[in-house]
Every structure is written in structure tokens, then in C-alpha cells.
PDB file of N, CA and C in Angstrom:
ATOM      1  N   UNK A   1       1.823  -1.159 -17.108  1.00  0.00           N
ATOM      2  CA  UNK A   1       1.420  -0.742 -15.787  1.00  0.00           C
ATOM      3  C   UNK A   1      -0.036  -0.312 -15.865  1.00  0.00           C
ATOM      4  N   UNK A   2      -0.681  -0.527 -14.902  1.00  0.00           N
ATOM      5  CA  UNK A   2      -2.616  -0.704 -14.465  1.00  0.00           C
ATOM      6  C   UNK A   2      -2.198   0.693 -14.634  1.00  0.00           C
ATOM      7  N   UNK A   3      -3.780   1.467 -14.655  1.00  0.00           N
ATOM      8  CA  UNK A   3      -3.639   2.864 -14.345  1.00  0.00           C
ATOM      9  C   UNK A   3      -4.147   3.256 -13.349  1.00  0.00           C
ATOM     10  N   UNK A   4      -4.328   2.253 -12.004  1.00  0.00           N
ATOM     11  CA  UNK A   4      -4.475   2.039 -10.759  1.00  0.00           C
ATOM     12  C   UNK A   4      -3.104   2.297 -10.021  1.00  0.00           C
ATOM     13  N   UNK A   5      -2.582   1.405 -10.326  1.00  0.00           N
ATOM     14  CA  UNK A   5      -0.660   1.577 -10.215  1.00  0.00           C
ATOM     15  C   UNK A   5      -0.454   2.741 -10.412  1.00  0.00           C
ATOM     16  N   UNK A   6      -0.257   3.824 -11.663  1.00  0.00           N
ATOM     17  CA  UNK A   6       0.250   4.913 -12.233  1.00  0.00           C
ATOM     18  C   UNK A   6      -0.454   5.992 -10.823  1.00  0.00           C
ATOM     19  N   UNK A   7      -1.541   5.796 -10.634  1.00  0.00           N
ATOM     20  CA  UNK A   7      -2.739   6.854 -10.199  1.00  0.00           C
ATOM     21  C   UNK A   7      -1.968   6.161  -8.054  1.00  0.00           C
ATOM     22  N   UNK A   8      -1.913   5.366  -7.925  1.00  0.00           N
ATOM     23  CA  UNK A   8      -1.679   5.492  -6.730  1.00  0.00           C
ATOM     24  C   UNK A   8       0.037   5.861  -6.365  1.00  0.00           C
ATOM     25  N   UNK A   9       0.861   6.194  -7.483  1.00  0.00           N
ATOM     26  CA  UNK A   9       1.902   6.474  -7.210  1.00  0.00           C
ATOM     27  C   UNK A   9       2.287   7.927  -7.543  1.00  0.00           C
ATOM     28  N   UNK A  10       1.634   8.558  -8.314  1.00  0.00           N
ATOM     29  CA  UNK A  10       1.104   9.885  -8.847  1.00  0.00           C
ATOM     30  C   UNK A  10       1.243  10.757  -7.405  1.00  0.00           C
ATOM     31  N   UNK A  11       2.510  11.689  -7.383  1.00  0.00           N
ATOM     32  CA  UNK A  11       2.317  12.582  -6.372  1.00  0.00           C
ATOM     33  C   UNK A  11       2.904  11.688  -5.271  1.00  0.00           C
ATOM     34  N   UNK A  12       2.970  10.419  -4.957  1.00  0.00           N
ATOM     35  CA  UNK A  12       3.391   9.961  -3.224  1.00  0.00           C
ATOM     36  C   UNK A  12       4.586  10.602  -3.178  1.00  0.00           C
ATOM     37  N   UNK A  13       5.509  11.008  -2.024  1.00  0.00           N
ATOM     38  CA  UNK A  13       6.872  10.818  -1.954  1.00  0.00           C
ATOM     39  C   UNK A  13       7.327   9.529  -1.298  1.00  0.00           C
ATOM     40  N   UNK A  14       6.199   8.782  -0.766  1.00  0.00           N
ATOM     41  CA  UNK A  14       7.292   7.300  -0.066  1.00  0.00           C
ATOM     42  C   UNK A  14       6.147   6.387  -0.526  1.00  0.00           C
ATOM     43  N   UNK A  15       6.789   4.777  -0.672  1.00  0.00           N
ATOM     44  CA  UNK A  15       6.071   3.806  -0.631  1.00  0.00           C
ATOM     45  C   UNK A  15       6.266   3.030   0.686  1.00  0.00           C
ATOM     46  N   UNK A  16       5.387   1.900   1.002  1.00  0.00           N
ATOM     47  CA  UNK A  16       5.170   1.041   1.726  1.00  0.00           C
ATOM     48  C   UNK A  16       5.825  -0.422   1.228  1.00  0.00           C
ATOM     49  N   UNK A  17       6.985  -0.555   1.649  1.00  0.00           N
ATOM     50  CA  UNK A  17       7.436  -2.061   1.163  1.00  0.00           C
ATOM     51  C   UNK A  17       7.487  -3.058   2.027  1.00  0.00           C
ATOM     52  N   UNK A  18       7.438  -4.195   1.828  1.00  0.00           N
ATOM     53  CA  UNK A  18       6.875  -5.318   2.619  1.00  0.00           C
ATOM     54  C   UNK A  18       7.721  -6.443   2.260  1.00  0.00           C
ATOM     55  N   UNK A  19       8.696  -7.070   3.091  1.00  0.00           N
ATOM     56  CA  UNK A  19       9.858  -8.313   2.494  1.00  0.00           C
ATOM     57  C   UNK A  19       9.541  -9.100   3.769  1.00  0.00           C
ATOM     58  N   UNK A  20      10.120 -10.182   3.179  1.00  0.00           N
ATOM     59  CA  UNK A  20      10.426 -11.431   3.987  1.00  0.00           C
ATOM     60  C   UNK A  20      11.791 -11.119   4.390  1.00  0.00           C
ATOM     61  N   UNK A  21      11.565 -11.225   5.998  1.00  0.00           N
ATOM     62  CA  UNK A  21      12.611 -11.741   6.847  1.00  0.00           C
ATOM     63  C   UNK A  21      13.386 -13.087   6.826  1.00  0.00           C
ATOM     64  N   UNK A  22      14.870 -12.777   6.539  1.00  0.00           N
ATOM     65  CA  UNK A  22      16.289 -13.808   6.119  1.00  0.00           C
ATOM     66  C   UNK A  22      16.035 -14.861   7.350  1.00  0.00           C
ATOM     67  N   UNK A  23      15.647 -14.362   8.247  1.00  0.00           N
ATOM     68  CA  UNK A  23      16.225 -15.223   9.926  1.00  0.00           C
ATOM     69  C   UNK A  23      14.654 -15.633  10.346  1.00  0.00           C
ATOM     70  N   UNK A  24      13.959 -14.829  10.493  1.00  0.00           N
ATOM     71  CA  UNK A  24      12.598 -15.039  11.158  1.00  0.00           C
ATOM     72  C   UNK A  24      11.298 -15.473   9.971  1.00  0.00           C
ATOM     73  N   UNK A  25      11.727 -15.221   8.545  1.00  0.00           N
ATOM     74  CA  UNK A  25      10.736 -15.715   7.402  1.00  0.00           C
ATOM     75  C   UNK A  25       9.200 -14.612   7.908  1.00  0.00           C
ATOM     76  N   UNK A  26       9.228 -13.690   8.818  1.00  0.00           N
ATOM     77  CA  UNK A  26       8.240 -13.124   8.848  1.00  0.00           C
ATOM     78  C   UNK A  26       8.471 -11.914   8.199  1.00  0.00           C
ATOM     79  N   UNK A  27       7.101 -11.207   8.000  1.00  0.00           N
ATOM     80  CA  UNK A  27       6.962  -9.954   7.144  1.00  0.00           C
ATOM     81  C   UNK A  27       6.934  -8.536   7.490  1.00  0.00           C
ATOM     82  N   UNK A  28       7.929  -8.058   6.506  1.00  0.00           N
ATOM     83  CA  UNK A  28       8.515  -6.561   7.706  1.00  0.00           C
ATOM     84  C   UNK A  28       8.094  -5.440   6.863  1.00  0.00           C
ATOM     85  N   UNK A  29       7.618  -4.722   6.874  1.00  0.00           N
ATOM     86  CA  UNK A  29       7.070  -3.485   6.318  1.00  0.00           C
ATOM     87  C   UNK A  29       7.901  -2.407   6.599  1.00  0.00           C
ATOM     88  N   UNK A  30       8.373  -1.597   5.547  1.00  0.00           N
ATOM     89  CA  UNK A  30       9.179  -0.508   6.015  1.00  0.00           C
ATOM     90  C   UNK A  30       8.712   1.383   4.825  1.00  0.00           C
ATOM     91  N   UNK A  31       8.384   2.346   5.325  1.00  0.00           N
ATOM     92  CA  UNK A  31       8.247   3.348   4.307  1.00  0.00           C
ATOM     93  C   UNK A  31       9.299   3.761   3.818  1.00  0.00           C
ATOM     94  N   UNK A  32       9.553   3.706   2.590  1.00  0.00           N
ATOM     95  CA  UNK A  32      10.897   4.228   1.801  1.00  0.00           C
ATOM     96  C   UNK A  32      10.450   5.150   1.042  1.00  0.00           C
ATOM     97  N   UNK A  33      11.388   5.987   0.487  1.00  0.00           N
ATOM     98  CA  UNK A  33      11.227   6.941  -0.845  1.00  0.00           C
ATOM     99  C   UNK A  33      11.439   5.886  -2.221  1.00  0.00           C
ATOM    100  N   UNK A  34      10.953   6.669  -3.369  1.00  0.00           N
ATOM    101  CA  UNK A  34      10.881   6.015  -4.456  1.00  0.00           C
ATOM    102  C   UNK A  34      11.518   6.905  -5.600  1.00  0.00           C
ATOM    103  N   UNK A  35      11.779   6.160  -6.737  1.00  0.00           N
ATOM    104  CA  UNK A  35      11.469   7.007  -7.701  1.00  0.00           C
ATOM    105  C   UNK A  35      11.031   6.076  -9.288  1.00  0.00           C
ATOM    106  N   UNK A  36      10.130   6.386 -10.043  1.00  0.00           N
ATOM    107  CA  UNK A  36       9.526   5.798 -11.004  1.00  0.00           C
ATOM    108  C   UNK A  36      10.031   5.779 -12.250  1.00  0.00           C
ATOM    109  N   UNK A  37      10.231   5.004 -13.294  1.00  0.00           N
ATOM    110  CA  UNK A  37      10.970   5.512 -14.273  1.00  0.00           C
ATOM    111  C   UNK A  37      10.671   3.901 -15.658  1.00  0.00           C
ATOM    112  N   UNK A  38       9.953   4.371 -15.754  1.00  0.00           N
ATOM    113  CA  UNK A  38       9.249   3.647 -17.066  1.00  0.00           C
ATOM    114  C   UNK A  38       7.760   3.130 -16.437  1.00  0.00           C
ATOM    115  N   UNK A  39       8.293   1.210 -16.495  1.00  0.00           N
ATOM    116  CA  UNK A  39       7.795   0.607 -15.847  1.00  0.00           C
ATOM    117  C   UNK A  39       8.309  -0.102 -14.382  1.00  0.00           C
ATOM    118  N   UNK A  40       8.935   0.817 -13.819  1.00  0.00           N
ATOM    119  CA  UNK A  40       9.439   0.260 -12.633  1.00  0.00           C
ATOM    120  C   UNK A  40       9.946   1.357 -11.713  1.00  0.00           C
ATOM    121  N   UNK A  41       9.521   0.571 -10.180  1.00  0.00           N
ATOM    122  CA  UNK A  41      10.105   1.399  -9.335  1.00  0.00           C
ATOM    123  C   UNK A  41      11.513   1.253  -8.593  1.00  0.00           C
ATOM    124  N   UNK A  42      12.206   2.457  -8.276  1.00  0.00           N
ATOM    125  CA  UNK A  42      13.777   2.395  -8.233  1.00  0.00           C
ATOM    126  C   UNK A  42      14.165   2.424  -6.887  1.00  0.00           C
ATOM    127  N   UNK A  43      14.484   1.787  -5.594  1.00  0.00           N
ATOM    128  CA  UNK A  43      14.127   2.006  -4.783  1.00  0.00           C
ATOM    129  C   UNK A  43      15.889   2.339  -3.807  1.00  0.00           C
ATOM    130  N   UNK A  44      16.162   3.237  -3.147  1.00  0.00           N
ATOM    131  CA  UNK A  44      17.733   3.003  -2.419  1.00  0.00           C
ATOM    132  C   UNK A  44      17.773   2.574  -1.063  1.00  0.00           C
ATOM    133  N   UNK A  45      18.364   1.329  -0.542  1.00  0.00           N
ATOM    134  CA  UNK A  45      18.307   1.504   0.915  1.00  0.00           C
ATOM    135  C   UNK A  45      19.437   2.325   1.471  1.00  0.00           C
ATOM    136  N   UNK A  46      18.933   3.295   2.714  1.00  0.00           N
ATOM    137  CA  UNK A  46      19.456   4.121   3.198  1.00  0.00           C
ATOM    138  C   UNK A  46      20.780   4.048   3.501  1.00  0.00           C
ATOM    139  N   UNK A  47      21.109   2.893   4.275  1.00  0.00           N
ATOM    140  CA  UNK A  47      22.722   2.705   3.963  1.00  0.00           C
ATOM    141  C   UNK A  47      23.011   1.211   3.481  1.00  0.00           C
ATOM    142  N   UNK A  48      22.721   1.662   1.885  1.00  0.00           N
ATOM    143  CA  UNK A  48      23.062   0.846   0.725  1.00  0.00           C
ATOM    144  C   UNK A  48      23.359  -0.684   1.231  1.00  0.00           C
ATOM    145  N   UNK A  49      23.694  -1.491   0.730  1.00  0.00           N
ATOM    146  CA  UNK A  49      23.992  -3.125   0.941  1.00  0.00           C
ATOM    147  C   UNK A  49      24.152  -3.336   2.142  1.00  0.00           C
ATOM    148  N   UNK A  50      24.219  -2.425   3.589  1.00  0.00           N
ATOM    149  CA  UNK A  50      23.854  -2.656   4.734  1.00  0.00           C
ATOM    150  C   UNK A  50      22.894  -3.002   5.739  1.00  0.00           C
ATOM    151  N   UNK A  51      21.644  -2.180   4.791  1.00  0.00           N
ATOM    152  CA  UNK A  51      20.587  -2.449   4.782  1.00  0.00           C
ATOM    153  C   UNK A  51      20.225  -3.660   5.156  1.00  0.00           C
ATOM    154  N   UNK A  52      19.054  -4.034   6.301  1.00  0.00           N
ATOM    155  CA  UNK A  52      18.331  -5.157   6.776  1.00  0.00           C
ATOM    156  C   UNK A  52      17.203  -5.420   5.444  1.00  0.00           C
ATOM    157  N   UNK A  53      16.803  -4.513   5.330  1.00  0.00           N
ATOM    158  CA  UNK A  53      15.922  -5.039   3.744  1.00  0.00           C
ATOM    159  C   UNK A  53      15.962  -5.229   2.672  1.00  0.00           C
ATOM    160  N   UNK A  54      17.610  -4.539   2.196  1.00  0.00           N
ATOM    161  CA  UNK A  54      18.092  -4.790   1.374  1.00  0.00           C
ATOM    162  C   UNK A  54      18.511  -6.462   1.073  1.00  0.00           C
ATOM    163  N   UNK A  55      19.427  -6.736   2.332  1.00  0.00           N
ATOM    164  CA  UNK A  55      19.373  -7.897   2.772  1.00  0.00           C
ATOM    165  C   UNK A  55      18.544  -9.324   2.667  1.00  0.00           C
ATOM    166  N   UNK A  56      17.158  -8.679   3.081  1.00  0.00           N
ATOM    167  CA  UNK A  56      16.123  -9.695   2.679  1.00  0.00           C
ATOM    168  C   UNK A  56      15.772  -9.879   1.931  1.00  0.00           C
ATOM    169  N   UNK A  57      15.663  -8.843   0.892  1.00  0.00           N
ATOM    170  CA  UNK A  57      15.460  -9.183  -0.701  1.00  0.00           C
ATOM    171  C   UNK A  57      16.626 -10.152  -0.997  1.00  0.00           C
ATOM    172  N   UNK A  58      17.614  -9.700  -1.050  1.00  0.00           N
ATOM    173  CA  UNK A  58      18.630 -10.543  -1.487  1.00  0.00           C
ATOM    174  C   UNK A  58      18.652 -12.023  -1.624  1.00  0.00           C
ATOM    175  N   UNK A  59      18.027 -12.195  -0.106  1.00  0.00           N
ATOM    176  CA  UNK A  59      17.818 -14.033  -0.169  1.00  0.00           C
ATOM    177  C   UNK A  59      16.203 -13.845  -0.617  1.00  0.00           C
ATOM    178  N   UNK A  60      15.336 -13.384  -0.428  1.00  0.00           N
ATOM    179  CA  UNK A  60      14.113 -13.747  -0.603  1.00  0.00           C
ATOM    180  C   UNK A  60      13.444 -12.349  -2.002  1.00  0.00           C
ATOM    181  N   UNK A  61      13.646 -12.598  -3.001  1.00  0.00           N
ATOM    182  CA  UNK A  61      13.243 -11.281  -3.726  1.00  0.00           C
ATOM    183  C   UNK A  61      11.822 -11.103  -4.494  1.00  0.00           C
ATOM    184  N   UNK A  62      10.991 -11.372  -3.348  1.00  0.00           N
ATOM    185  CA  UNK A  62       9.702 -11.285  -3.572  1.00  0.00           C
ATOM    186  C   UNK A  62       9.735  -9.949  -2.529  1.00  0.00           C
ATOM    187  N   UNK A  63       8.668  -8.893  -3.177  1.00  0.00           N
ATOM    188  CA  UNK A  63       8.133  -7.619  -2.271  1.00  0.00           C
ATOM    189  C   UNK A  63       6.979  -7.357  -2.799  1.00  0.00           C
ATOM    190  N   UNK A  64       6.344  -6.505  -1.615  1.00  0.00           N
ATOM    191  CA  UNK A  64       5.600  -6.292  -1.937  1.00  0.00           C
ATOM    192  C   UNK A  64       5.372  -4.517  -1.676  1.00  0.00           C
ATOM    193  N   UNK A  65       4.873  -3.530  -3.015  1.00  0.00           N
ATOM    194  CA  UNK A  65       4.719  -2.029  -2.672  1.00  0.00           C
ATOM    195  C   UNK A  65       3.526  -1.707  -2.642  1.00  0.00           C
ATOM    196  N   UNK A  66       3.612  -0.959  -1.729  1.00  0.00           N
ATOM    197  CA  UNK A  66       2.026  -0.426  -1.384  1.00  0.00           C
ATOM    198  C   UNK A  66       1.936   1.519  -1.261  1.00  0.00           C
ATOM    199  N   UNK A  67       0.789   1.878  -1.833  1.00  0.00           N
ATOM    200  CA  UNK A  67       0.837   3.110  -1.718  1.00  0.00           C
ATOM    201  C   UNK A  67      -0.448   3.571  -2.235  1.00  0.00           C
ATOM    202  N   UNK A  68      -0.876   4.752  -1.601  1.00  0.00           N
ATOM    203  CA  UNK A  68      -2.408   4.639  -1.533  1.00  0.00           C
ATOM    204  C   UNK A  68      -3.575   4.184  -1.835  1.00  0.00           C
ATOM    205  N   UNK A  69      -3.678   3.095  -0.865  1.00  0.00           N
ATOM    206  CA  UNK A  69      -4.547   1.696  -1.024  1.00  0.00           C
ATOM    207  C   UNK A  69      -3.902   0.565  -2.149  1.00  0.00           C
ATOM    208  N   UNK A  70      -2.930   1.026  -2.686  1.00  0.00           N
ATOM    209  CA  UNK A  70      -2.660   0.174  -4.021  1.00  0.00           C
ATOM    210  C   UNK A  70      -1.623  -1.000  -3.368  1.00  0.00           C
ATOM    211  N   UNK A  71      -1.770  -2.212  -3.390  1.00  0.00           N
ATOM    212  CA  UNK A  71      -0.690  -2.678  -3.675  1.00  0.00           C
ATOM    213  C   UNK A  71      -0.240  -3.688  -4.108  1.00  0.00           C
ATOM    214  N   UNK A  72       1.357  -4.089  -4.848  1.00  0.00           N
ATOM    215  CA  UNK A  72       1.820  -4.505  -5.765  1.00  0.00           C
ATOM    216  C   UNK A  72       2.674  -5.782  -5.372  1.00  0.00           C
ATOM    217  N   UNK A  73       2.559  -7.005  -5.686  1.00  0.00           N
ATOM    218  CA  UNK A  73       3.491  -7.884  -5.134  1.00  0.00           C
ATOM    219  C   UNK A  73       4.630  -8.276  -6.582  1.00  0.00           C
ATOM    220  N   UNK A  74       5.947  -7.802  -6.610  1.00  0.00           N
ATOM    221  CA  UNK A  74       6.532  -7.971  -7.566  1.00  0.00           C
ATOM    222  C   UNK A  74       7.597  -8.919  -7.054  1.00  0.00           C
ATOM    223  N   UNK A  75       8.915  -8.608  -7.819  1.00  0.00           N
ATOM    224  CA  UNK A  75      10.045  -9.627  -8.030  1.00  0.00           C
ATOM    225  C   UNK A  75      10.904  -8.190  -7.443  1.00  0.00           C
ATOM    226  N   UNK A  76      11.900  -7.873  -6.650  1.00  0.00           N
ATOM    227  CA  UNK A  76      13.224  -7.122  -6.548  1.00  0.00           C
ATOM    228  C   UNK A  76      13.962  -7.464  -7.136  1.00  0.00           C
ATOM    229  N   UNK A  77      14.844  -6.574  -7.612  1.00  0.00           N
ATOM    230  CA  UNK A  77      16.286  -6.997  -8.671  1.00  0.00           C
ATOM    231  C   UNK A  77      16.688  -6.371  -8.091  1.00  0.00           C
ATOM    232  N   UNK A  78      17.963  -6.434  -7.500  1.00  0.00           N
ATOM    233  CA  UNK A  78      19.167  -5.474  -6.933  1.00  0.00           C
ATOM    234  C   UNK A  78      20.027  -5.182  -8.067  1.00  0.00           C
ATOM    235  N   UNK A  79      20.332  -3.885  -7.748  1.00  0.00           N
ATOM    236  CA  UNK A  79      20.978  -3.563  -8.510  1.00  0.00           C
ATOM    237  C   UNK A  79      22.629  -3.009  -8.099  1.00  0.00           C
ATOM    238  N   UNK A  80      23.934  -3.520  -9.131  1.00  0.00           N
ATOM    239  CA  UNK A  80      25.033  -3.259  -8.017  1.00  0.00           C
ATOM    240  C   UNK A  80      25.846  -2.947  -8.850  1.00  0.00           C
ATOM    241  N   UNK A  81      25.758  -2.808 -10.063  1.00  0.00           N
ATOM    242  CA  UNK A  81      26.703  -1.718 -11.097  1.00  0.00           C
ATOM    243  C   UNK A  81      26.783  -0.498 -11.042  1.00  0.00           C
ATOM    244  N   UNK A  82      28.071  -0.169 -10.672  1.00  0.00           N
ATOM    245  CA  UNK A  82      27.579   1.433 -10.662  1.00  0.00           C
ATOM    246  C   UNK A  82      27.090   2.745 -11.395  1.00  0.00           C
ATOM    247  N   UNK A  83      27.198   2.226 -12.506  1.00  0.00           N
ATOM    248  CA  UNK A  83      26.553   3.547 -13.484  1.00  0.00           C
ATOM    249  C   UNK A  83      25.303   3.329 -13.053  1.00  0.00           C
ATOM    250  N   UNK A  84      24.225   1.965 -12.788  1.00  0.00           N
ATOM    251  CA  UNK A  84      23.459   2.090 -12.535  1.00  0.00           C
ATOM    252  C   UNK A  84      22.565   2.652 -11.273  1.00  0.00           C
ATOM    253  N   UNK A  85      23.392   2.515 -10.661  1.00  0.00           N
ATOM    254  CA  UNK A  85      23.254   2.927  -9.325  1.00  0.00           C
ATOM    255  C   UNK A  85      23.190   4.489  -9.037  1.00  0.00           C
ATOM    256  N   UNK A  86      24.469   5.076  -9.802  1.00  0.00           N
ATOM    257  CA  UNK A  86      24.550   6.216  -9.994  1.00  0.00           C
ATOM    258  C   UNK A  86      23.232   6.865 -10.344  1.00  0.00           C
ATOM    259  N   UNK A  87      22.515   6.050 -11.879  1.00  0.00           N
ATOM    260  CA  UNK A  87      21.233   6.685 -12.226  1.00  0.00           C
ATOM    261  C   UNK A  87      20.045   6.798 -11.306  1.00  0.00           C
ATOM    262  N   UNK A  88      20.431   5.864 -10.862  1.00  0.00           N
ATOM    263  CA  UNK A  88      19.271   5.810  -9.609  1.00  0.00           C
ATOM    264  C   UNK A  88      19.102   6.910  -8.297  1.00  0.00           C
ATOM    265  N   UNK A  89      20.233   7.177  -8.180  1.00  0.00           N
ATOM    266  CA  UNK A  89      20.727   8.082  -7.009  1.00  0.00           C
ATOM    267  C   UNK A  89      20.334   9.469  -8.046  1.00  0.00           C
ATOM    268  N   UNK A  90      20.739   9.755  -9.128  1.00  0.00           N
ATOM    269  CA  UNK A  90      20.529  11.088  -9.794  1.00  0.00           C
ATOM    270  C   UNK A  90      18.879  10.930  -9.556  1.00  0.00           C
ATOM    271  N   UNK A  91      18.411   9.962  -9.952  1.00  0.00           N
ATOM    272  CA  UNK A  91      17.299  10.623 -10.148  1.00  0.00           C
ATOM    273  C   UNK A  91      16.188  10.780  -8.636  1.00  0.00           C
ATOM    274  N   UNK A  92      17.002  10.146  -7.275  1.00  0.00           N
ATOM    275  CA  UNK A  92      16.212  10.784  -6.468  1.00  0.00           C
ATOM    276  C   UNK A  92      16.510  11.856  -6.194  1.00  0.00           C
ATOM    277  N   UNK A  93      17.678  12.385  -6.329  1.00  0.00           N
ATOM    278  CA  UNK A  93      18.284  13.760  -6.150  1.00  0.00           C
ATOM    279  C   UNK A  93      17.475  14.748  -7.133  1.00  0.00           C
ATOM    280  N   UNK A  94      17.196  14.051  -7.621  1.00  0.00           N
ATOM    281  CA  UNK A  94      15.537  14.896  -8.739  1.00  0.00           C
ATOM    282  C   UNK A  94      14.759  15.373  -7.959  1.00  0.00           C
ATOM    283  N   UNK A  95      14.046  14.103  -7.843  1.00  0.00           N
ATOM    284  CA  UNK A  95      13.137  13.959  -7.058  1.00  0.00           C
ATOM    285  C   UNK A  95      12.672  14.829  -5.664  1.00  0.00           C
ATOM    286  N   UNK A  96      13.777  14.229  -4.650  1.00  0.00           N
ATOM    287  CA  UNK A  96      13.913  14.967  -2.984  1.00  0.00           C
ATOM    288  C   UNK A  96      14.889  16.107  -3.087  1.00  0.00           C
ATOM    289  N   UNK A  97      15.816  16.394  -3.820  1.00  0.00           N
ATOM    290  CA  UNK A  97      16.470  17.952  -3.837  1.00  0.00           C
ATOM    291  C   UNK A  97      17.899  16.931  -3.439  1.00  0.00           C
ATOM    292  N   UNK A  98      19.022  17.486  -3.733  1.00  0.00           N
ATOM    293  CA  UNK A  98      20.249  16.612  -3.260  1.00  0.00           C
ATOM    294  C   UNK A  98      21.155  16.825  -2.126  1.00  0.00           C
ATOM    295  N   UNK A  99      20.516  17.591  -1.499  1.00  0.00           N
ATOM    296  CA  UNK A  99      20.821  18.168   0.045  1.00  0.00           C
ATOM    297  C   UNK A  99      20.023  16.874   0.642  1.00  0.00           C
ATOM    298  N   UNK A 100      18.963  16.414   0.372  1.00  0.00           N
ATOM    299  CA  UNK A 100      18.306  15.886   1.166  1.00  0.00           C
ATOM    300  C   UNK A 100      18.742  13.848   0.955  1.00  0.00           C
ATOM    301  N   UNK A 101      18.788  13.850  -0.559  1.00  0.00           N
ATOM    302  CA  UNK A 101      19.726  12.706  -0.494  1.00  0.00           C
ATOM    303  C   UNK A 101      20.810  12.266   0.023  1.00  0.00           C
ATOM    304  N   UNK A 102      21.721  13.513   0.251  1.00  0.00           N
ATOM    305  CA  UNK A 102      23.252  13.509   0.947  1.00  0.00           C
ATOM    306  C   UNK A 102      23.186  13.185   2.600  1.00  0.00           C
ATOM    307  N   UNK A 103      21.813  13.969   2.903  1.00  0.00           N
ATOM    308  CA  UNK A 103      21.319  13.969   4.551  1.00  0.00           C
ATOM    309  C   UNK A 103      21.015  12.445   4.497  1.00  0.00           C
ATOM    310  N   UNK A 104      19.920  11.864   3.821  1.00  0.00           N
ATOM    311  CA  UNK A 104      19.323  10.869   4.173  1.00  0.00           C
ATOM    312  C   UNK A 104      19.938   9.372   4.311  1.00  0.00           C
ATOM    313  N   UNK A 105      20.906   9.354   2.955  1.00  0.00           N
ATOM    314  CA  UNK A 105      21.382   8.011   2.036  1.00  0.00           C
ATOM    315  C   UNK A 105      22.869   8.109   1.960  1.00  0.00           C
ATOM    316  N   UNK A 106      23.662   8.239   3.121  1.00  0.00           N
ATOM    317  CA  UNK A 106      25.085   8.291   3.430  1.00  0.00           C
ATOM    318  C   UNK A 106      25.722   7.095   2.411  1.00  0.00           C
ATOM    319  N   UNK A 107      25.037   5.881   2.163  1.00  0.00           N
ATOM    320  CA  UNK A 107      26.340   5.108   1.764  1.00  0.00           C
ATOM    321  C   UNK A 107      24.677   4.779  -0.204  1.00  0.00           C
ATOM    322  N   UNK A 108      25.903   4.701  -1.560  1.00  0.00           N
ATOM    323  CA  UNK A 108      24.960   4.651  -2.427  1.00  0.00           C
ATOM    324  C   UNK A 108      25.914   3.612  -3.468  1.00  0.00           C
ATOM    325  N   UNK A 109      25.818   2.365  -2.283  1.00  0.00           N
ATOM    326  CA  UNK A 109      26.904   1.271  -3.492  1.00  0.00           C
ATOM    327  C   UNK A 109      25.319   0.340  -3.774  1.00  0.00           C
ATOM    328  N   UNK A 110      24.348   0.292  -3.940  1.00  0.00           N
ATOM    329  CA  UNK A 110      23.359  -0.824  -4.456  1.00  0.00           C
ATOM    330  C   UNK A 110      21.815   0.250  -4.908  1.00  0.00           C
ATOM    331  N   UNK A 111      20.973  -0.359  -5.106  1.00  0.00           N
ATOM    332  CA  UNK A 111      19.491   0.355  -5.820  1.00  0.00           C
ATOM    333  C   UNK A 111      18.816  -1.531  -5.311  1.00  0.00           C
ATOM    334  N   UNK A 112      17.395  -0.947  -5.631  1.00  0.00           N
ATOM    335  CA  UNK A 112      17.017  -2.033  -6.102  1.00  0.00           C
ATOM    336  C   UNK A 112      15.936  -1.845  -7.039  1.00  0.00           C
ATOM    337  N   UNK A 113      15.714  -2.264  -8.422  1.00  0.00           N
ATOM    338  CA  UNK A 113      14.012  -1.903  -9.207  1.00  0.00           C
ATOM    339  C   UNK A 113      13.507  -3.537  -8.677  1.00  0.00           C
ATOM    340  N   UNK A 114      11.767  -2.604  -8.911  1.00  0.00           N
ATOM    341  CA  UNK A 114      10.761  -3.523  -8.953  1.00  0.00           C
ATOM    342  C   UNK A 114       9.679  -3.108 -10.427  1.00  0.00           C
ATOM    343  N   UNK A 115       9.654  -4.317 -10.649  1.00  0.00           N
ATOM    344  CA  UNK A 115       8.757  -4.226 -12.109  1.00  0.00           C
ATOM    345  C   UNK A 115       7.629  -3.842 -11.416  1.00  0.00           C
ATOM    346  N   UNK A 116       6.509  -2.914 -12.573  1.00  0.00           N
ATOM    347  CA  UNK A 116       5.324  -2.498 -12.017  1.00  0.00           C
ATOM    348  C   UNK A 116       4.156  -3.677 -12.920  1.00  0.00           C
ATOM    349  N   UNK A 117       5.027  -4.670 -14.059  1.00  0.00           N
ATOM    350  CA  UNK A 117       4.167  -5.070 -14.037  1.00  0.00           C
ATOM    351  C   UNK A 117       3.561  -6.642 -14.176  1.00  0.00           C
TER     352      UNK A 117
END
């Protein structure tokens, strides 16, 4: 990972993600929370595999993250095992406090990482 990457994710609480639309092939931008953990970012949609963007990754798993001025066009991997998922969810509950995960992210059956590099 650049230390452009490291330095524009340093401190954010949300990124800027950017997918291709399943139906319309156009480009939808949405702010999500994150959380970082090596070389990659861990990302949950709010209500898990229901998700419209989750969705679009699915057929199209090119994204793109953006976050102060930085941004990253990677590959999405969904993720749908649950231990993994689990880790993912612990660690935004790190992150945002787990009152606020429970408020935000009602359903936590998928994740998705994006390589940072």
C-alpha cells in the first residue's frame, strides 16, 4: 500500500465507493464506513446481501474508494463465510462502538474486502 493510500485513510470514518450499476451499467457513488486491516479495506453493506451495492459488485466487482482526494480503483471480493464476516463486523464494532453497529447494520450475513494494492 502507497503511503498516499495509508495517509488518506488515516483518521477518515467513511469512504467514498463508486460501483457499476447491474441494470443501468451507470456509476453510483455511495459513503460507507470502513475498516482497514493489513492491506485491505473491509467494507459491510448496511443490510448485508440486500444491499443495492452489494449487489452490484456481485455482478460487476470492479470499485472504486475514494477518501481524501485519494482514490483507489480495485477488485471487490465478497465475502460470505461466516467466521469471516463475523471478523469483519468485530472489528467495526472496534472501530464505531457496538451500539452504533447494532443501530446502523441490522442484517451482518456478507462483508466485502478491497485490496489496497
Amino acid at each position: 500500500m502507497t503511503k498516499a493510500v495509508r495517509e488518506a485513510l488515516d483518521g477518515a470514518s467513511e469512504v467514498e465507493i463508486t460501483v457499476t450499476g447491474r441494470k443501468t451499467g451507470r456509476q453510483i457513488s455511495h459513503p460507507v464506513w470502513f475498516v482497514q486491516e493489513e492491506e485491505s479495506v473491509f467494507l459491510v453493506p448496511i443490510t448485508g446481501s440486500d444491499s443495492q451495492w452489494y449487489k452490484n459488485v456481485r455482478q460487476t466487482p470492479m470499485i472504486q474508494v475514494s477518501s481524501n482526494g485519494m482514490a483507489l480503483s480495485s477488485t471487490a471480493t465478497p465475502i460470505t463465510e461466516p467466521d469471516r464476516v463475523s471478523h469483519v463486523v468485530e472489528m467495526f464494532r472496534d472501530k464505531y462502538g457496538a451500539d452504533q453497529v447494532e443501530a446502523h447494520y441490522p442484517k451482518h450475513d456478507v462483508a466485502v474486502q478491497v485490496s489496497l494494492m
